[in-house]
N, C-alpha and C. Protein backbone atom coordinates (compact mmCIF):
# COMPACT_ATOMS: atom_id res chain seq x y z
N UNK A 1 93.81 98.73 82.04
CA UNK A 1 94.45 97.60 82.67
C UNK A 1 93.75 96.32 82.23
N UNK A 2 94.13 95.30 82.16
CA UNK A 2 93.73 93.66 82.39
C UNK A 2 92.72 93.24 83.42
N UNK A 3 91.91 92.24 82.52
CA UNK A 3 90.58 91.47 83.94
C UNK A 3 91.87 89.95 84.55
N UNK A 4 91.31 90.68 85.77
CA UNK A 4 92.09 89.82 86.61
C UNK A 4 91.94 88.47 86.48
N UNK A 5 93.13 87.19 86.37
CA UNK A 5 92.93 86.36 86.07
C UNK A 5 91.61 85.23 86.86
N UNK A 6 91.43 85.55 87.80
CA UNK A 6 90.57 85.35 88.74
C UNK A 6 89.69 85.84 89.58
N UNK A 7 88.46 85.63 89.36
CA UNK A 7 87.51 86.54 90.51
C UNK A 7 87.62 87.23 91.74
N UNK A 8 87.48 88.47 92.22
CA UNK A 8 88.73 89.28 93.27
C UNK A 8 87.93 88.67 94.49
N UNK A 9 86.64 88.10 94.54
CA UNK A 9 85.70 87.66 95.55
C UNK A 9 85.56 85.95 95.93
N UNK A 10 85.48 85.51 94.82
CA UNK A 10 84.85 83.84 94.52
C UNK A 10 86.12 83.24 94.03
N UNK A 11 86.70 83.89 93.84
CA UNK A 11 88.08 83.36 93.22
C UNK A 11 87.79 82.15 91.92
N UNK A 12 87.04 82.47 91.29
CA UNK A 12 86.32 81.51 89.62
C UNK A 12 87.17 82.20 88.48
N UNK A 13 88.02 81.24 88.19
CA UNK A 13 89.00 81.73 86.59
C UNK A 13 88.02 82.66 85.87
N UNK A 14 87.89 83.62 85.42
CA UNK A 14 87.13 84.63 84.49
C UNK A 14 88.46 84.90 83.17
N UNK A 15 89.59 85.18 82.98
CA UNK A 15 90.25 85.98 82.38
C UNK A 15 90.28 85.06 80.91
N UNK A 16 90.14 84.06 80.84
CA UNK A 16 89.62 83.16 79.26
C UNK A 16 88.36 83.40 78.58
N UNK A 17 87.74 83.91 79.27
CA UNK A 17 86.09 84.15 79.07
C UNK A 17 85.87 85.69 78.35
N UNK A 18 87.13 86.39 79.03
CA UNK A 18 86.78 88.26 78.53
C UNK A 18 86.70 88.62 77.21
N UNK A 19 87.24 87.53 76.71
CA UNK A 19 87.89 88.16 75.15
C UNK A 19 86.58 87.74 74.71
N UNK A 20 85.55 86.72 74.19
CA UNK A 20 84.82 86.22 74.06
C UNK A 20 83.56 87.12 74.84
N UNK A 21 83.33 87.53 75.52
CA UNK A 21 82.49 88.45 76.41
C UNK A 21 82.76 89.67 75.58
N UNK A 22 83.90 90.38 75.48
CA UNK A 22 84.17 91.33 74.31
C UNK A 22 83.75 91.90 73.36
N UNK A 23 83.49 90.29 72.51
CA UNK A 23 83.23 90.09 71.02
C UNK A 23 81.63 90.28 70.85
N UNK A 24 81.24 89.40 72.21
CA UNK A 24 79.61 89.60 71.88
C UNK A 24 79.11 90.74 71.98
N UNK A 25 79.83 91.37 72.84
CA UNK A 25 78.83 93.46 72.66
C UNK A 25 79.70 93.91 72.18
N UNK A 26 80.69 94.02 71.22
CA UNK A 26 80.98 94.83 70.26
C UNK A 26 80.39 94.77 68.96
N UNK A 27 79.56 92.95 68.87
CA UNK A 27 78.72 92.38 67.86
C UNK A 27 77.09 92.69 68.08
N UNK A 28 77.22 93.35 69.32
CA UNK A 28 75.77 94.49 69.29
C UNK A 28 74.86 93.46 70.45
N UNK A 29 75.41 92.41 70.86
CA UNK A 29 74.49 91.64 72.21
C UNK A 29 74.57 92.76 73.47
N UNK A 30 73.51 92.31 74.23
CA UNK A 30 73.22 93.09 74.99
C UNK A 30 74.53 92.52 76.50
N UNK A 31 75.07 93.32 77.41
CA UNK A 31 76.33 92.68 78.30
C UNK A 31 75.56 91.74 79.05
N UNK A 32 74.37 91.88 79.74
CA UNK A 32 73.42 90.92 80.11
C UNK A 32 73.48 89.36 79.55
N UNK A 33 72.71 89.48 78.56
CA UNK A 33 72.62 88.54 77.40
C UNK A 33 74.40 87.51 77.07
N UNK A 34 75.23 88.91 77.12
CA UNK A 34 76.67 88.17 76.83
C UNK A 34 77.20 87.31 77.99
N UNK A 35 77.09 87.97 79.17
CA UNK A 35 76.83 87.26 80.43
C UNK A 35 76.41 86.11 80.59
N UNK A 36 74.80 86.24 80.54
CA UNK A 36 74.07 84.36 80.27
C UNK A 36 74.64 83.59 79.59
N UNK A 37 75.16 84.31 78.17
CA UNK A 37 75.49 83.23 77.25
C UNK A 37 76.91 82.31 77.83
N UNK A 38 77.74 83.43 78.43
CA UNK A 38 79.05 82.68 78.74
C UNK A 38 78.79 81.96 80.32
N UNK A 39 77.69 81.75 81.03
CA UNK A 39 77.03 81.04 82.00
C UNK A 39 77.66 81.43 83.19
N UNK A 40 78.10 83.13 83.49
CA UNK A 40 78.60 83.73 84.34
C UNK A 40 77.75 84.30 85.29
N UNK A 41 77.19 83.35 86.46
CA UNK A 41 76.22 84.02 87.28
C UNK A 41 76.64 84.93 88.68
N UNK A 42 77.05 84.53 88.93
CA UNK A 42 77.35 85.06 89.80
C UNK A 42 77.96 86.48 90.20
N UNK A 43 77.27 87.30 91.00
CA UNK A 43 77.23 88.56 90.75
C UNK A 43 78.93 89.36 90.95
N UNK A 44 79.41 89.02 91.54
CA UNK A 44 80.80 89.64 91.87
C UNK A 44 81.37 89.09 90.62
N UNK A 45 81.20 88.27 89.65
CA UNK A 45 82.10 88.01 88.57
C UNK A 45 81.46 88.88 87.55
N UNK A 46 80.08 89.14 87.21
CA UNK A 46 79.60 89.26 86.70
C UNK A 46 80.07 91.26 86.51
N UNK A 47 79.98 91.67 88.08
CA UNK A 47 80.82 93.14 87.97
C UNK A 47 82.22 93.00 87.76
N UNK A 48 82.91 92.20 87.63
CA UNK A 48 84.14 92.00 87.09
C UNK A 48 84.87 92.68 85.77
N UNK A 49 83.29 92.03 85.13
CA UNK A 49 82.98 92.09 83.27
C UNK A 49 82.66 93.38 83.57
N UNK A 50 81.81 93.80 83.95
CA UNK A 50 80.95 94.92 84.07
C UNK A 50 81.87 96.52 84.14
N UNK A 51 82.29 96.54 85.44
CA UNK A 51 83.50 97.44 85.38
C UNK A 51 84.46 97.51 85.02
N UNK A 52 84.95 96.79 84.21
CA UNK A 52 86.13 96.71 83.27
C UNK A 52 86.30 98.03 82.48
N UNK A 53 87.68 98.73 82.61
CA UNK A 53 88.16 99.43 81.84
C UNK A 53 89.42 99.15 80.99
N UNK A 54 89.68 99.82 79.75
CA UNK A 54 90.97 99.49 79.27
C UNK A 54 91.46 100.96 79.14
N UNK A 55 92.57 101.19 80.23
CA UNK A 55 93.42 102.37 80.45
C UNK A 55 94.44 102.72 79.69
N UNK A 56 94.82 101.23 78.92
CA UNK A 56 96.08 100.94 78.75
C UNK A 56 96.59 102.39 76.90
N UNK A 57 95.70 101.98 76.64
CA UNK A 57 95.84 103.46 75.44
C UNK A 57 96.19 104.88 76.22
N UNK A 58 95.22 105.22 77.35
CA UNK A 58 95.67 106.22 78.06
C UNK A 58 97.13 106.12 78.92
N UNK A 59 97.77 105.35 79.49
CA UNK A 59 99.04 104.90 80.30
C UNK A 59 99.99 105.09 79.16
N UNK A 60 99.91 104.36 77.79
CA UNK A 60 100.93 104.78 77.14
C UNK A 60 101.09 106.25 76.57
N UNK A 61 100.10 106.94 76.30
CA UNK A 61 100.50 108.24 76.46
C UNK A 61 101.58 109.15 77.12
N UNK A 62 101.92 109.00 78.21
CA UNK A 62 102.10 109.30 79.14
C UNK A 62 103.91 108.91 78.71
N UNK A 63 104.55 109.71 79.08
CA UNK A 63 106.37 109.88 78.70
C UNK A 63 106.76 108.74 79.64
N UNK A 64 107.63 108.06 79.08
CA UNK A 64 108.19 106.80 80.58
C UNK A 64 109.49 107.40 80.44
N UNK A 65 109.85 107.14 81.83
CA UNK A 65 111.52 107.19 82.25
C UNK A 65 112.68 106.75 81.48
């Protein structure tokens, strides 16, 4: 699924920031580090990033109606 356009707690726009958060630990930064860099402190946003899954490869699997 998608990071919600907005923090589910603090309500702080996050969903411009993911793709860019992305790039830096697939480019081998540490999620920490990618975190600081994009100046995301705060902890409920910060598990936002954190628990993020992408299902969406698994969902299309799946036969639709």
């Amino acid at each position: 699924m998608q990071i919600p356009i907005r923090c589910w707690s603090c309500g702080k726009p996050i969903a411009h920031l993911y793709k860019s958060f992305k790039e830096k630990v697939e480019s081998g930064v540490s999620p920490k580090e990618a975190l600081d860099d994009l100046e995301i402190e705060r902890y409920c946003c910060r598990a936002a990033f954190l628990g993020q899954t992408n299902l969406l490869e698994l969902v299309n699997k799946f036969k639709k109606y």
